[in-house]
C-alpha atoms as a PDB file:
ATOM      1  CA  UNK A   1     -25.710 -11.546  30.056  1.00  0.00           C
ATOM      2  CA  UNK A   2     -22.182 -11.404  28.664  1.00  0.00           C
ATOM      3  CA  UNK A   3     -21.662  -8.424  25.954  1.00  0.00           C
ATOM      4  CA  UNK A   4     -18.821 -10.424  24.640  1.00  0.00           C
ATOM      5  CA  UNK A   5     -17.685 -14.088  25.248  1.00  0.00           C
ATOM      6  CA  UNK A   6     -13.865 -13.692  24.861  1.00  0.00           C
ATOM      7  CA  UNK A   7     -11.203 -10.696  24.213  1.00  0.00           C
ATOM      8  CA  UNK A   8     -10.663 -12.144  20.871  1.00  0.00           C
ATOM      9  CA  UNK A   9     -14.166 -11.137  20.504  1.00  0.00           C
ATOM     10  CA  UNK A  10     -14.145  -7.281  21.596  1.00  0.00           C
ATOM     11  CA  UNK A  11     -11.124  -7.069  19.736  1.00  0.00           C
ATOM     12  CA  UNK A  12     -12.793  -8.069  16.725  1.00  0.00           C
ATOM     13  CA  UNK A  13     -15.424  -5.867  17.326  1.00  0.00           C
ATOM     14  CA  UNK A  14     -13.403  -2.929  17.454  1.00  0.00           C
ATOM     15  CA  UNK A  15     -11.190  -3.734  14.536  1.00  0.00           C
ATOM     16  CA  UNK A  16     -14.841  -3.674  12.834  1.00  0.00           C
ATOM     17  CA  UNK A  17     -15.670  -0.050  14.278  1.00  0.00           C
ATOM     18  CA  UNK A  18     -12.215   1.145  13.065  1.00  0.00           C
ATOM     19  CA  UNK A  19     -13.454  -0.107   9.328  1.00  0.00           C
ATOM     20  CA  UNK A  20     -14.753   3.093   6.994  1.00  0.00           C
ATOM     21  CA  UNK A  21     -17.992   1.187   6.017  1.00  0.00           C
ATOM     22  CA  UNK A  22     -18.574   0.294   9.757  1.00  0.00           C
ATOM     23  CA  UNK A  23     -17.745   3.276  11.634  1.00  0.00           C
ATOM     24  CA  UNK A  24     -20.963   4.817  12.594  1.00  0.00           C
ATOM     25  CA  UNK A  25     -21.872   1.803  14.615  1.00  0.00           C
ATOM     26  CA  UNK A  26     -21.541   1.424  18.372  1.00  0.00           C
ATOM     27  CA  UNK A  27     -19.816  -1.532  20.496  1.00  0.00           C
ATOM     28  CA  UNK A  28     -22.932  -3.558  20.611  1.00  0.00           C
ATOM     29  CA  UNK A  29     -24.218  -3.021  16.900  1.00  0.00           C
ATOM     30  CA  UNK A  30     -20.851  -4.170  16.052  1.00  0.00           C
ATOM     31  CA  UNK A  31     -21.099  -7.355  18.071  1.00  0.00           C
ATOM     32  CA  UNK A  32     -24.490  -7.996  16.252  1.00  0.00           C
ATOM     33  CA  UNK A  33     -22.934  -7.194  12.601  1.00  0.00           C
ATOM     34  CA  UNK A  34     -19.907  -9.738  13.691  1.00  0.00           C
ATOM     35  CA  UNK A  35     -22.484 -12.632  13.167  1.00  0.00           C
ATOM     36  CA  UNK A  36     -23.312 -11.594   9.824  1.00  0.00           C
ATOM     37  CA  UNK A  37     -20.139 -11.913   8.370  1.00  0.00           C
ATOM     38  CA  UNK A  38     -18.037 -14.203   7.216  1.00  0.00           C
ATOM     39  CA  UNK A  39     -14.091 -14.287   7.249  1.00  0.00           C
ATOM     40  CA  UNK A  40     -12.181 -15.111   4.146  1.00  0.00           C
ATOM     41  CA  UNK A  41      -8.094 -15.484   3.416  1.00  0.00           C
ATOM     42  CA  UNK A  42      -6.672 -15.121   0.173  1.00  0.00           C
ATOM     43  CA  UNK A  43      -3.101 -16.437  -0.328  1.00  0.00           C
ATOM     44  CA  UNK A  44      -0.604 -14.030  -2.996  1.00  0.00           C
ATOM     45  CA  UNK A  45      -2.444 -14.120  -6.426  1.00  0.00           C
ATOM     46  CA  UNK A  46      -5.295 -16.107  -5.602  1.00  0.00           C
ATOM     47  CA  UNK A  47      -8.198 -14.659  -7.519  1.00  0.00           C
ATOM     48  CA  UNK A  48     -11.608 -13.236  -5.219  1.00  0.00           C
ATOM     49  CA  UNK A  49     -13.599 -13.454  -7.852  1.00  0.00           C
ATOM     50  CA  UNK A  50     -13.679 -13.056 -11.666  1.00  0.00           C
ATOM     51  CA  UNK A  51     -15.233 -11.235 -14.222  1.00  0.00           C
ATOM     52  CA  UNK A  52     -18.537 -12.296 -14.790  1.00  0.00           C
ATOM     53  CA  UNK A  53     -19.163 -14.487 -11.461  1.00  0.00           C
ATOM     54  CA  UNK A  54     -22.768 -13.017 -10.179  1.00  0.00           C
ATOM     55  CA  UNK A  55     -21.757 -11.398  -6.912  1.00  0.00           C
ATOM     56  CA  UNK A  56     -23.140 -12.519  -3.639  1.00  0.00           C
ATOM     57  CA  UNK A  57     -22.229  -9.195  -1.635  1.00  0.00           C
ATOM     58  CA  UNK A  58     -19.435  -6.871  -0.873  1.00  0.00           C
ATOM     59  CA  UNK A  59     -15.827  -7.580   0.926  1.00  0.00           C
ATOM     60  CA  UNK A  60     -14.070  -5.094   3.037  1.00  0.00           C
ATOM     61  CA  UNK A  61     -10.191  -5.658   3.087  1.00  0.00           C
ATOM     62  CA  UNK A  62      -8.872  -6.305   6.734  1.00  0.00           C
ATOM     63  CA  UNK A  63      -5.277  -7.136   6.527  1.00  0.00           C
ATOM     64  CA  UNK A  64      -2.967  -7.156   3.105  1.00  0.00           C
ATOM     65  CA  UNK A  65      -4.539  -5.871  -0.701  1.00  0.00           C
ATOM     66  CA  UNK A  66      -6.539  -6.779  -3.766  1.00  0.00           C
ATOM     67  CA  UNK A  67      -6.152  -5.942  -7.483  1.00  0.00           C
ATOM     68  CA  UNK A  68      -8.784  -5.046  -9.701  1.00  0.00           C
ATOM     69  CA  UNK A  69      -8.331  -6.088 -13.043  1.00  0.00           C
ATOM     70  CA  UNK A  70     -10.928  -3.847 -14.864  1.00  0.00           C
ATOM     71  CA  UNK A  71     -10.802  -4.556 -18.816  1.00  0.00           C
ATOM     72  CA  UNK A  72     -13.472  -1.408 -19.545  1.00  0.00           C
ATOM     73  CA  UNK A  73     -11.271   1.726 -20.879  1.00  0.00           C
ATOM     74  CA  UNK A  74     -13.460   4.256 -18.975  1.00  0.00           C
ATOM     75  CA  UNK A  75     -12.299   2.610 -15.580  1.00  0.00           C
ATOM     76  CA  UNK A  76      -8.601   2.771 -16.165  1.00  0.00           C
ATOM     77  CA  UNK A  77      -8.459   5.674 -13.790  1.00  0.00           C
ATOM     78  CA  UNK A  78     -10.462   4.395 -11.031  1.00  0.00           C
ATOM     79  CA  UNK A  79      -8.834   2.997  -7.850  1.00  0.00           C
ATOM     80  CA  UNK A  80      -7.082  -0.459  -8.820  1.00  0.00           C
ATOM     81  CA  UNK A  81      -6.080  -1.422  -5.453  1.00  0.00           C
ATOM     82  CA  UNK A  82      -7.893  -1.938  -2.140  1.00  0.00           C
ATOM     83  CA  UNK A  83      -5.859  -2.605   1.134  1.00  0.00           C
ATOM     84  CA  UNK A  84      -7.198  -2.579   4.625  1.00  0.00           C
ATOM     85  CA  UNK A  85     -10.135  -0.767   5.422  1.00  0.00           C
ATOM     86  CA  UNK A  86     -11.553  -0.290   2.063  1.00  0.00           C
ATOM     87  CA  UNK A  87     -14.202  -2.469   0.501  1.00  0.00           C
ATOM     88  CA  UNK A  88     -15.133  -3.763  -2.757  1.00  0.00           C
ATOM     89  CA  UNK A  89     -17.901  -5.232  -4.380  1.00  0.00           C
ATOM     90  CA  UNK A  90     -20.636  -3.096  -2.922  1.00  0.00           C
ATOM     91  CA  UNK A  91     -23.122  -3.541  -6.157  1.00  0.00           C
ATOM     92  CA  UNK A  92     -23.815  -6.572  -5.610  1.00  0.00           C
ATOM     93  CA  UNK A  93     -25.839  -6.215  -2.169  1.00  0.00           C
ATOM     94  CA  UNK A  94     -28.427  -4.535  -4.563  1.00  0.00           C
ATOM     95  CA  UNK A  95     -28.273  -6.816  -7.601  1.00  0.00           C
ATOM     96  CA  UNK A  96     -27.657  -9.995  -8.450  1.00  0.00           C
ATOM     97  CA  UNK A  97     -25.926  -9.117 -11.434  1.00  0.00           C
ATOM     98  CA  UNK A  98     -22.194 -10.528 -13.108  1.00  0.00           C
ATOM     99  CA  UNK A  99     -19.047  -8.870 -11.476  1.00  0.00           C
ATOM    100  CA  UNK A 100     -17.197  -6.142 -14.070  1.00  0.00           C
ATOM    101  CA  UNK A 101     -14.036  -7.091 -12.923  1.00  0.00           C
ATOM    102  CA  UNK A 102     -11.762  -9.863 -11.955  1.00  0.00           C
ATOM    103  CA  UNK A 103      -9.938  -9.358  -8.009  1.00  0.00           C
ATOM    104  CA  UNK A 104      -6.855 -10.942  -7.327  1.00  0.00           C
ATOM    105  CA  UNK A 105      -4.738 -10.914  -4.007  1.00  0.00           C
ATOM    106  CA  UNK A 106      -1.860  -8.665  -4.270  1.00  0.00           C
ATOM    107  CA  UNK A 107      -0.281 -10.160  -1.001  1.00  0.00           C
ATOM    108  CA  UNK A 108      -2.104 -12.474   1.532  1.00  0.00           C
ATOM    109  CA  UNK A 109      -5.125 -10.520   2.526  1.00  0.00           C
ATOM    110  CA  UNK A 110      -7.639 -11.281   5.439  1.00  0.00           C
ATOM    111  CA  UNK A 111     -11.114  -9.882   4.522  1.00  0.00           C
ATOM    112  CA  UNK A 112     -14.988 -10.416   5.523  1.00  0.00           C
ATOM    113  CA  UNK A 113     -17.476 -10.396   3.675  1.00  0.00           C
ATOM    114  CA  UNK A 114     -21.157  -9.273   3.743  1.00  0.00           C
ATOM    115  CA  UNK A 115     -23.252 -11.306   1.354  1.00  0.00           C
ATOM    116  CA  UNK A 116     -26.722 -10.018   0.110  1.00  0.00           C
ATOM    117  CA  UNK A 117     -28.930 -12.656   2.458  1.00  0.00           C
ATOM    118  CA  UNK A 118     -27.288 -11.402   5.528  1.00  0.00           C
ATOM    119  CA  UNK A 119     -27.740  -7.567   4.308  1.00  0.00           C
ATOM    120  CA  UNK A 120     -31.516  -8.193   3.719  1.00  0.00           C
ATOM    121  CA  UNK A 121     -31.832  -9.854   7.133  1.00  0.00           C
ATOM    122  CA  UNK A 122     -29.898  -6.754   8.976  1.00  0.00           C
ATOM    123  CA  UNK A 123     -31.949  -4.184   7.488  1.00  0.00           C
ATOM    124  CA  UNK A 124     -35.409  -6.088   8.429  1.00  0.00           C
ATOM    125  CA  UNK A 125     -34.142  -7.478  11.463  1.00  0.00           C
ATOM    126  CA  UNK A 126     -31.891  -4.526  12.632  1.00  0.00           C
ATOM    127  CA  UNK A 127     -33.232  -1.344  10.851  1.00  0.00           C
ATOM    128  CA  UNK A 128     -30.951   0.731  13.052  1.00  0.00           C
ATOM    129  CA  UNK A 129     -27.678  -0.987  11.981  1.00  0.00           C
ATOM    130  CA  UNK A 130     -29.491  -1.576   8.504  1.00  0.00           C
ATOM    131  CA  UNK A 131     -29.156   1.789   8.143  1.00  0.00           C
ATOM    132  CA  UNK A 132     -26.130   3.230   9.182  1.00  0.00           C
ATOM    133  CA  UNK A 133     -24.344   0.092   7.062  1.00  0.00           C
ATOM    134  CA  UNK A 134     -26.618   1.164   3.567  1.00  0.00           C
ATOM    135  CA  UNK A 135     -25.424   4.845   4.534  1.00  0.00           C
ATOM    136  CA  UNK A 136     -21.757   4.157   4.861  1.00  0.00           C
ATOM    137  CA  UNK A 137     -21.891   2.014   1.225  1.00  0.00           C
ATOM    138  CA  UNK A 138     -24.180   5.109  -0.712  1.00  0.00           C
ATOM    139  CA  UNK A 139     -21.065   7.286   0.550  1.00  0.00           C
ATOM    140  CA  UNK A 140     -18.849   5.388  -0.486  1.00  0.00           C
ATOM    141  CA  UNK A 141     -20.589   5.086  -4.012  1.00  0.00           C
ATOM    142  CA  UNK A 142     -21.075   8.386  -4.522  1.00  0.00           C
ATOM    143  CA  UNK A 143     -17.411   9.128  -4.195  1.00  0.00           C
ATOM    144  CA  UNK A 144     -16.079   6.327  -6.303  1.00  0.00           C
ATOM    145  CA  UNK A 145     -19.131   7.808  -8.774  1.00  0.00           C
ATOM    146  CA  UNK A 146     -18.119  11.387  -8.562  1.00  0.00           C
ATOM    147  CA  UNK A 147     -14.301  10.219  -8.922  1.00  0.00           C
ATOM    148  CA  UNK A 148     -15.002   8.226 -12.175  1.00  0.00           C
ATOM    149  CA  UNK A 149     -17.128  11.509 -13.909  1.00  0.00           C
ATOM    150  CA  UNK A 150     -14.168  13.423 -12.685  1.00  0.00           C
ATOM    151  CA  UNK A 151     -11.483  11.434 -14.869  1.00  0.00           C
ATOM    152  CA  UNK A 152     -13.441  11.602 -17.921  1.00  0.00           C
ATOM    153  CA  UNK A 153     -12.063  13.804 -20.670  1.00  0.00           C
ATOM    154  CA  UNK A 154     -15.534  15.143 -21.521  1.00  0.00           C
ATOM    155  CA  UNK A 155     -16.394  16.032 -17.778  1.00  0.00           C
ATOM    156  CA  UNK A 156     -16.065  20.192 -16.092  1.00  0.00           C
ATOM    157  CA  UNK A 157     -13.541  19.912 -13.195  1.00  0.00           C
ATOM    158  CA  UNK A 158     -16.493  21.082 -10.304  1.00  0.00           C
END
């Protein structure tokens, strides 16, 4: 039994580990997530996804960066910019609900993305990956949340 079938492979796994939303997993979860996922390239100013589109599941930047065109006034002071390591889109692996905000590549950016089938199939399938993955994403929410109350006018500084 081979734990990897090429060292394109194992270096794809470990560019995966080095990923925020990833990090808690070991070699071999890794090389189980890798399946899941699904690699997309954006060329300069070609648009992820727009406003509106229902979202399928998150993307987590690999190589380049992404724009966030938000048109609500209360995110003006959120993070408009994703570049490698940081994802996007997280929302949507619990709802199938229209996107907020339009994305557009910055530069040419490399990405994978996690869609919502895939998710549901790791955490029955894999409850141990499953949950280091939903884990990493409630972090990361909570901080974008927290940074968001933190900007607005009406909020203490804590």
């Amino acid at each position: 039994m081979k734990l990897f079938s090429s060292p394109a492979d194992r270096k794809n796994v470990e560019l995966l580990r080095q990923l925020d939303v990833f990090r808690d997993l070991s070699f071999n979860e890794a090389l189980e997530l890798d399946e899941l996922l699904h690699e997309r390239v954006f060329e300069k100013g070609e648009i992820v996804f727009e406003k509106g589109d229902i979202g399928h599941g998150i993307f987590v930047v690999i190589s380049g960066k992404v724009r966030v065109d938000l048109s609500a006034e209360w995110f003006k002071e959120a993070v408009p910019e994703f570049g490698p390591g940081e994802m996007f889109g997280e929302l949507s692996l619990f709802e199938e609900a229209p996107r907020f905000a339009t994305v557009v590549a910055v530069e040419r950016t490399v990405m994978v993305a996690l869609f919502r089938a895939e998710f549901s199939t790791l955490l029955t399938k894999n409850t141990k990956i499953g949950a280091k993955v939903l884990v990493r994403l409630c972090t990361t929410m909570c901080q974008r949340f927290r940074r968001l109350l933190l900007h607005e006018r009406h909020c203490p500084t804590l």
